[in-house]
N, C-alpha and C. Protein backbone atom coordinates (compact mmCIF):
# COMPACT_ATOMS: atom_id res chain seq x y z
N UNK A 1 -3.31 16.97 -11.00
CA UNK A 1 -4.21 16.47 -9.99
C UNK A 1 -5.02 15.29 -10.54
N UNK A 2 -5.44 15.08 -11.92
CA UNK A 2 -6.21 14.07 -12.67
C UNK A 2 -5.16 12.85 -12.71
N UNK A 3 -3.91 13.35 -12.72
CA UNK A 3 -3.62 12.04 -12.56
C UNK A 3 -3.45 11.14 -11.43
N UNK A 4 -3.00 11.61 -10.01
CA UNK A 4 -2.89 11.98 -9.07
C UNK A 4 -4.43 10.67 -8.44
N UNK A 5 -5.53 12.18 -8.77
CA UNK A 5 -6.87 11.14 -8.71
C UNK A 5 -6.83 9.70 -9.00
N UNK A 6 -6.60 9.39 -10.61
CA UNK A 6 -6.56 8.16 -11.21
C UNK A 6 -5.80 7.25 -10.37
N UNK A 7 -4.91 7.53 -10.05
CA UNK A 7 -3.19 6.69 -9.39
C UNK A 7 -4.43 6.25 -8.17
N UNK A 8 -4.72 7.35 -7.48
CA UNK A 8 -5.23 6.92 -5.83
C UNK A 8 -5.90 5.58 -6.26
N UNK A 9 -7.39 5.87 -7.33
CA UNK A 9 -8.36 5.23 -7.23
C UNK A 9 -7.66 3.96 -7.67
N UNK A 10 -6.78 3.89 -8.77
CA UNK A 10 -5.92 2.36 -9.13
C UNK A 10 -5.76 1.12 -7.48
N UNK A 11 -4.99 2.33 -6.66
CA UNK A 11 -4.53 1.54 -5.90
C UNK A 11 -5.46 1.29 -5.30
N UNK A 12 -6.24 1.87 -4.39
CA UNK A 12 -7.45 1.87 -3.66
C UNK A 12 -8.17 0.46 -3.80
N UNK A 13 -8.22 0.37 -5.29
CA UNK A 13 -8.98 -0.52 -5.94
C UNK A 13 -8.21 -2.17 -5.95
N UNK A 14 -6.66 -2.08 -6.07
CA UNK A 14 -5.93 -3.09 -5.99
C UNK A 14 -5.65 -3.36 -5.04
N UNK A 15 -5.21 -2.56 -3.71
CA UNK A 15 -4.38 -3.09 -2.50
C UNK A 15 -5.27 -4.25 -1.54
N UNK A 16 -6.37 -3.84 -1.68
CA UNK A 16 -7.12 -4.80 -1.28
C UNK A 16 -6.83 -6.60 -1.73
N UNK A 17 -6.82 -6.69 -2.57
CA UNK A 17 -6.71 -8.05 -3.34
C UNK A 17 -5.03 -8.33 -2.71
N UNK A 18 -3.97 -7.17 -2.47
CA UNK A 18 -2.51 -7.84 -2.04
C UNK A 18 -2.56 -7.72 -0.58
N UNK A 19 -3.20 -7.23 0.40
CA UNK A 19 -3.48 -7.45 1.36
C UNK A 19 -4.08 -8.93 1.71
N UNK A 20 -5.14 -9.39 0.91
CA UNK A 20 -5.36 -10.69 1.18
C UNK A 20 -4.83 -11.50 0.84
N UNK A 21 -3.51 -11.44 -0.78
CA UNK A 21 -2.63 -12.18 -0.71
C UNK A 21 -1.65 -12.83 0.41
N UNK A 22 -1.50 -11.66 1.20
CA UNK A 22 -0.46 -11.31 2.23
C UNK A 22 -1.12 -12.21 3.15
N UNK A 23 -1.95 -11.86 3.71
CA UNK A 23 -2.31 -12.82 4.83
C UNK A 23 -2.58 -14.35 4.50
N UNK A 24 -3.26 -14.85 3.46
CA UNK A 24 -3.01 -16.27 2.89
C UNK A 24 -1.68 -16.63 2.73
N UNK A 25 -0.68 -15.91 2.53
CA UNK A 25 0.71 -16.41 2.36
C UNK A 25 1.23 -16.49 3.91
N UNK A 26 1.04 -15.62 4.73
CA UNK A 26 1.30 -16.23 6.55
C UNK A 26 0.78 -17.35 6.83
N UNK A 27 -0.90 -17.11 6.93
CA UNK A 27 -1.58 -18.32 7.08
C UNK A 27 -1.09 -19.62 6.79
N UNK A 28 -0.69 -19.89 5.13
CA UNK A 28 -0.24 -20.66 4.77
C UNK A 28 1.25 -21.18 4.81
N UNK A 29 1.87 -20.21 5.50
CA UNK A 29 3.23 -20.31 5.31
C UNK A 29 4.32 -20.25 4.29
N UNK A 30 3.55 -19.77 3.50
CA UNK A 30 3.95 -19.50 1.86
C UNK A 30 5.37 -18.31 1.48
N UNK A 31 6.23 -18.65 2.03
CA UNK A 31 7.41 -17.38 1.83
C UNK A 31 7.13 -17.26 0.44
N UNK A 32 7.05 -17.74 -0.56
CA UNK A 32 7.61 -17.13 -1.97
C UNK A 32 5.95 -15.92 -1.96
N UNK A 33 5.11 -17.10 -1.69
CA UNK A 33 4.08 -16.14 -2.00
C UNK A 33 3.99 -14.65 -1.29
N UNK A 34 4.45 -14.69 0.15
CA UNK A 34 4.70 -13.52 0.72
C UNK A 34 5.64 -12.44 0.22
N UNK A 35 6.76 -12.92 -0.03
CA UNK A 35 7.67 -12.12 -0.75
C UNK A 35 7.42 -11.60 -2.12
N UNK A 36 6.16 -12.36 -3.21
CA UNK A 36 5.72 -11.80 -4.56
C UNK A 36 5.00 -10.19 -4.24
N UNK A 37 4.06 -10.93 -3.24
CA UNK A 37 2.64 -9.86 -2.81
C UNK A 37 3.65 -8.62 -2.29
N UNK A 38 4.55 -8.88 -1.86
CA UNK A 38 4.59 -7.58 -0.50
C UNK A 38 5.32 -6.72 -1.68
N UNK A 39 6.31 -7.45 -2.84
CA UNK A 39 7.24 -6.91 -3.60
C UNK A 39 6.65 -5.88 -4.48
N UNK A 40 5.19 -6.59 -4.64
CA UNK A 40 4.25 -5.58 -5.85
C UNK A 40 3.44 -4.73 -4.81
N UNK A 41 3.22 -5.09 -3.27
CA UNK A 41 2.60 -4.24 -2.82
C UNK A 41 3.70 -2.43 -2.78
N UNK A 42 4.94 -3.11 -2.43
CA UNK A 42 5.71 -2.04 -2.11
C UNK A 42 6.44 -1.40 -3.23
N UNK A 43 6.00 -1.79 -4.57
CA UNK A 43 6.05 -1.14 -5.66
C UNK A 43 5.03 0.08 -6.11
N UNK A 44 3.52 0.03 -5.35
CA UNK A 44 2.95 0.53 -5.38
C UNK A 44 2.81 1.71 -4.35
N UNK A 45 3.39 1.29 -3.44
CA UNK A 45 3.62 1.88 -2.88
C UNK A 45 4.62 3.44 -3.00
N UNK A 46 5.79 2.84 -3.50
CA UNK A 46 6.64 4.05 -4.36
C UNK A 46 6.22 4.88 -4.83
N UNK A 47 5.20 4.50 -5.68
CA UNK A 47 4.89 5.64 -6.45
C UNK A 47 4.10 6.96 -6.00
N UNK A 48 3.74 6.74 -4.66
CA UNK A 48 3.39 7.75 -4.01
C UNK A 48 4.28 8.22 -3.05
N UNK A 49 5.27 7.85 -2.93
CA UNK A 49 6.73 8.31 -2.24
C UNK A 49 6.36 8.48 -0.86
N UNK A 50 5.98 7.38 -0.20
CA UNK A 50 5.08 6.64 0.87
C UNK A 50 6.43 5.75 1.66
N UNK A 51 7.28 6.84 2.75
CA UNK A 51 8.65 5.78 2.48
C UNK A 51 8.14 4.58 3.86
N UNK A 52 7.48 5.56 5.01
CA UNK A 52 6.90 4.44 6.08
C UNK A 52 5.92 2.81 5.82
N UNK A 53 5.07 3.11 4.39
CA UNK A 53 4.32 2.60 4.07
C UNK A 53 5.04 0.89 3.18
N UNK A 54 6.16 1.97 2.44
CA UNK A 54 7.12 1.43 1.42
C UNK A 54 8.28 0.05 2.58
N UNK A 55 8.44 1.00 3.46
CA UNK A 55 9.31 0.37 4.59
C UNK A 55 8.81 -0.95 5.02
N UNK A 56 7.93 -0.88 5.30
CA UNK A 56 7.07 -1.70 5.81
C UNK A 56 6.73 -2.88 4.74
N UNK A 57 5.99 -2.81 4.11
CA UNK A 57 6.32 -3.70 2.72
C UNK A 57 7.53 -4.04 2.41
N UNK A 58 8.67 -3.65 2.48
CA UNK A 58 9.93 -3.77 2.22
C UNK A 58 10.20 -5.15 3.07
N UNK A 59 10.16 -4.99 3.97
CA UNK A 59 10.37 -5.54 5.66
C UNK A 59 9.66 -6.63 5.52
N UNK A 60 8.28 -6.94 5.62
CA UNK A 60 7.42 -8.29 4.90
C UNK A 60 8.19 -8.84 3.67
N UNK A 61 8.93 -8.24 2.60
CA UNK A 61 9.59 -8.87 1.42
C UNK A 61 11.02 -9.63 1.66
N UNK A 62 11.44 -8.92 2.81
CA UNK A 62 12.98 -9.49 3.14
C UNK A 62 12.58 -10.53 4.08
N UNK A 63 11.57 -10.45 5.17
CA UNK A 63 11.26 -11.94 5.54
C UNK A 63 10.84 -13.18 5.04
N UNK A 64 10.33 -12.88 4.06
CA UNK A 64 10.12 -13.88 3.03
C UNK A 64 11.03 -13.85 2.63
N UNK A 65 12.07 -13.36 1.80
CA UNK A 65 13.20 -13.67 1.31
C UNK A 65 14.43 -14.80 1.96
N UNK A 66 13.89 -14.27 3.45
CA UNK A 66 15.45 -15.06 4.26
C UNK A 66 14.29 -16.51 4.58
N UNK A 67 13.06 -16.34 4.09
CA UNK A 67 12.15 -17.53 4.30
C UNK A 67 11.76 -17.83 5.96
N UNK A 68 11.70 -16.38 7.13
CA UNK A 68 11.27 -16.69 8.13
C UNK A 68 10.08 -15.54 8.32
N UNK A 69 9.02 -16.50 8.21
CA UNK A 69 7.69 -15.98 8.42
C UNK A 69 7.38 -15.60 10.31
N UNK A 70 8.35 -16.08 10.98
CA UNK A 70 8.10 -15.60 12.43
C UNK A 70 7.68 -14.73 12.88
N UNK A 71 7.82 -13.45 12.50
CA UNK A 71 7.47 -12.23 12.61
C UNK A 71 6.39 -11.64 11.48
N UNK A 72 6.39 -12.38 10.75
CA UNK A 72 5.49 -12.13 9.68
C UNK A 72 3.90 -10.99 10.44
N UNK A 73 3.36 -11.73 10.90
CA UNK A 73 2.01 -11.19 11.56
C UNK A 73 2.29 -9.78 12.02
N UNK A 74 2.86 -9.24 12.97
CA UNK A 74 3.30 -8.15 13.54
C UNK A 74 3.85 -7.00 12.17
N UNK A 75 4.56 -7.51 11.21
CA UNK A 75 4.71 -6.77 10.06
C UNK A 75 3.51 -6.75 9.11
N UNK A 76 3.05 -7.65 9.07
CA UNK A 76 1.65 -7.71 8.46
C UNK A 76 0.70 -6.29 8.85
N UNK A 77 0.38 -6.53 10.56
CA UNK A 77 0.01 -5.48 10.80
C UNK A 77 0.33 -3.84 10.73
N UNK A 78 1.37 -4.01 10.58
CA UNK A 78 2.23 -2.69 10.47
C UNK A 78 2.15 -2.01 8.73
N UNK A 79 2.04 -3.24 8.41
CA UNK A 79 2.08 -2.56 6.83
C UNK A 79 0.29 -2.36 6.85
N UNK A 80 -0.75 -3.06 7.18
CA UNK A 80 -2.21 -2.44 6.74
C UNK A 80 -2.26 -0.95 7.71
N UNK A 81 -1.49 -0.82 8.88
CA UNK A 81 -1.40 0.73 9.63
C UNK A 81 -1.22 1.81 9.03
N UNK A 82 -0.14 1.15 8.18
CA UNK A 82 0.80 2.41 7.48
C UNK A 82 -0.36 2.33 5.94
N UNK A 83 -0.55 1.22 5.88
CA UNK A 83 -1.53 1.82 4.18
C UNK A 83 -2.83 3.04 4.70
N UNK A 84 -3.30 2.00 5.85
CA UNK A 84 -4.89 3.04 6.34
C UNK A 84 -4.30 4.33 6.20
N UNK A 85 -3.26 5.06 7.03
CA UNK A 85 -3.09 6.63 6.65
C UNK A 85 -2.72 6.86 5.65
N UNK A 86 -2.07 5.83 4.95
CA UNK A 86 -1.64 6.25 3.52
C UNK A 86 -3.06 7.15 2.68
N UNK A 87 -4.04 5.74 2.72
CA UNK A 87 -5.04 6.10 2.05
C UNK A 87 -6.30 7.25 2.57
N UNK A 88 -5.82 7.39 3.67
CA UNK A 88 -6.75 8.88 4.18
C UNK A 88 -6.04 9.55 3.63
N UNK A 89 -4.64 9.60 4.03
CA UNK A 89 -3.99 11.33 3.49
C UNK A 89 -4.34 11.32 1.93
N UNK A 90 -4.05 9.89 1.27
CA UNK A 90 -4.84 10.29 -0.54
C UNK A 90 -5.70 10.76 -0.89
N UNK A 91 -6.45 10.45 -0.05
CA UNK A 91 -7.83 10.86 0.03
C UNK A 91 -8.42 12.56 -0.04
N UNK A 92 -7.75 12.75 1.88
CA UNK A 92 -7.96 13.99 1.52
C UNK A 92 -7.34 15.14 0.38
N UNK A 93 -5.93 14.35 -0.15
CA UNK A 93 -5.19 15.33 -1.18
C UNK A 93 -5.75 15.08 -2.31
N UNK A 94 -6.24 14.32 -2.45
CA UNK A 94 -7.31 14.06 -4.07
C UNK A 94 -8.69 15.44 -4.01
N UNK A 95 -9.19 15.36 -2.52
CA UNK A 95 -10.54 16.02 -2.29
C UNK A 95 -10.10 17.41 -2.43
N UNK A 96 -9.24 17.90 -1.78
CA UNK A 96 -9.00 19.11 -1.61
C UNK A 96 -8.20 19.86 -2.98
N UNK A 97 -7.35 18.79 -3.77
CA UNK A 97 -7.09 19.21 -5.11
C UNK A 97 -8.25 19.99 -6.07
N UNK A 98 -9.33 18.29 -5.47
CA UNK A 98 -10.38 18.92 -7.02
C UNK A 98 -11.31 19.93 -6.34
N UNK A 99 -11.44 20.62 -5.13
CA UNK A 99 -12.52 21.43 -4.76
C UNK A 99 -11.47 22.52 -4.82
N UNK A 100 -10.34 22.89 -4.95
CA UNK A 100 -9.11 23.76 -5.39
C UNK A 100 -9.60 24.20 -7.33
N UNK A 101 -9.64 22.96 -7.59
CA UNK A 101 -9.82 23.07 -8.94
C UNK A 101 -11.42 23.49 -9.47
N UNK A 102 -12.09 23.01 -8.71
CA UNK A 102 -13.40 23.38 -8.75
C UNK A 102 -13.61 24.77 -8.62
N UNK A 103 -13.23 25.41 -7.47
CA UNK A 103 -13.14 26.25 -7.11
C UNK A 103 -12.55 28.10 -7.79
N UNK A 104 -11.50 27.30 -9.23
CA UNK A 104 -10.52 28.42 -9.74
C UNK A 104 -11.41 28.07 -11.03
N UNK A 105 -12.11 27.39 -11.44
CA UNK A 105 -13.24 27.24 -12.42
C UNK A 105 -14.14 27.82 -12.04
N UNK A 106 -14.57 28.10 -11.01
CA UNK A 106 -15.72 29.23 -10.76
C UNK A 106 -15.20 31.02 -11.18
N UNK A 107 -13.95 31.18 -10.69
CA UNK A 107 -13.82 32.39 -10.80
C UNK A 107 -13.32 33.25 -12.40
């Protein structure tokens, strides 16, 4: 579960900064840059075996890849959808781990 914790708070702490990559690279029209961000976003993604979340990032990386940002925005949105529940459900499985753990330390 400690590690678990650590992992959440890592990302928590990073996705923010590739989220705003992401949108400066639409804005700007930046395929390579879109396709770097989304590649490390959806690496991070993995590791919590997050496949809707992962998908989605995936999907932003192959449009940049074929270099058509057209749809970009609409996937954009889809991938901060899929992170927001990502990061509640972490959330609550981090909380309920350590008050589990808290909890078998009392007895």
């Amino acid at each position: 579960m400690q590690l678990l914790s650590e992992l959440v708070q890592i990302f928590v702490a990073e996705y923010p900064e590739l989220l705003l990559q992401i949108d400066a690279a639409v804005r700007d029209g930046d395929a390579d840059g879109l396709r770097k961000a989304s590649h490390k976003l959806k690496g991070s993604l993995l590791q919590f075996s997050a496949p809707m979340a992962s998908h989605a990032a995936a999907d932003l990386e192959n449009l940049a890849a074929g270099n058509s940002l057209k749809n970009a925005t609409s996937s954009v949105e889809r991938v901060k959808m899929e992170i927001a529940s990502l990061v509640r459900l972490l959330k609550a499985m981090v909380s309920s781990g350590e008050a589990r753990a808290n909890k078998a330390g009392e007895m």
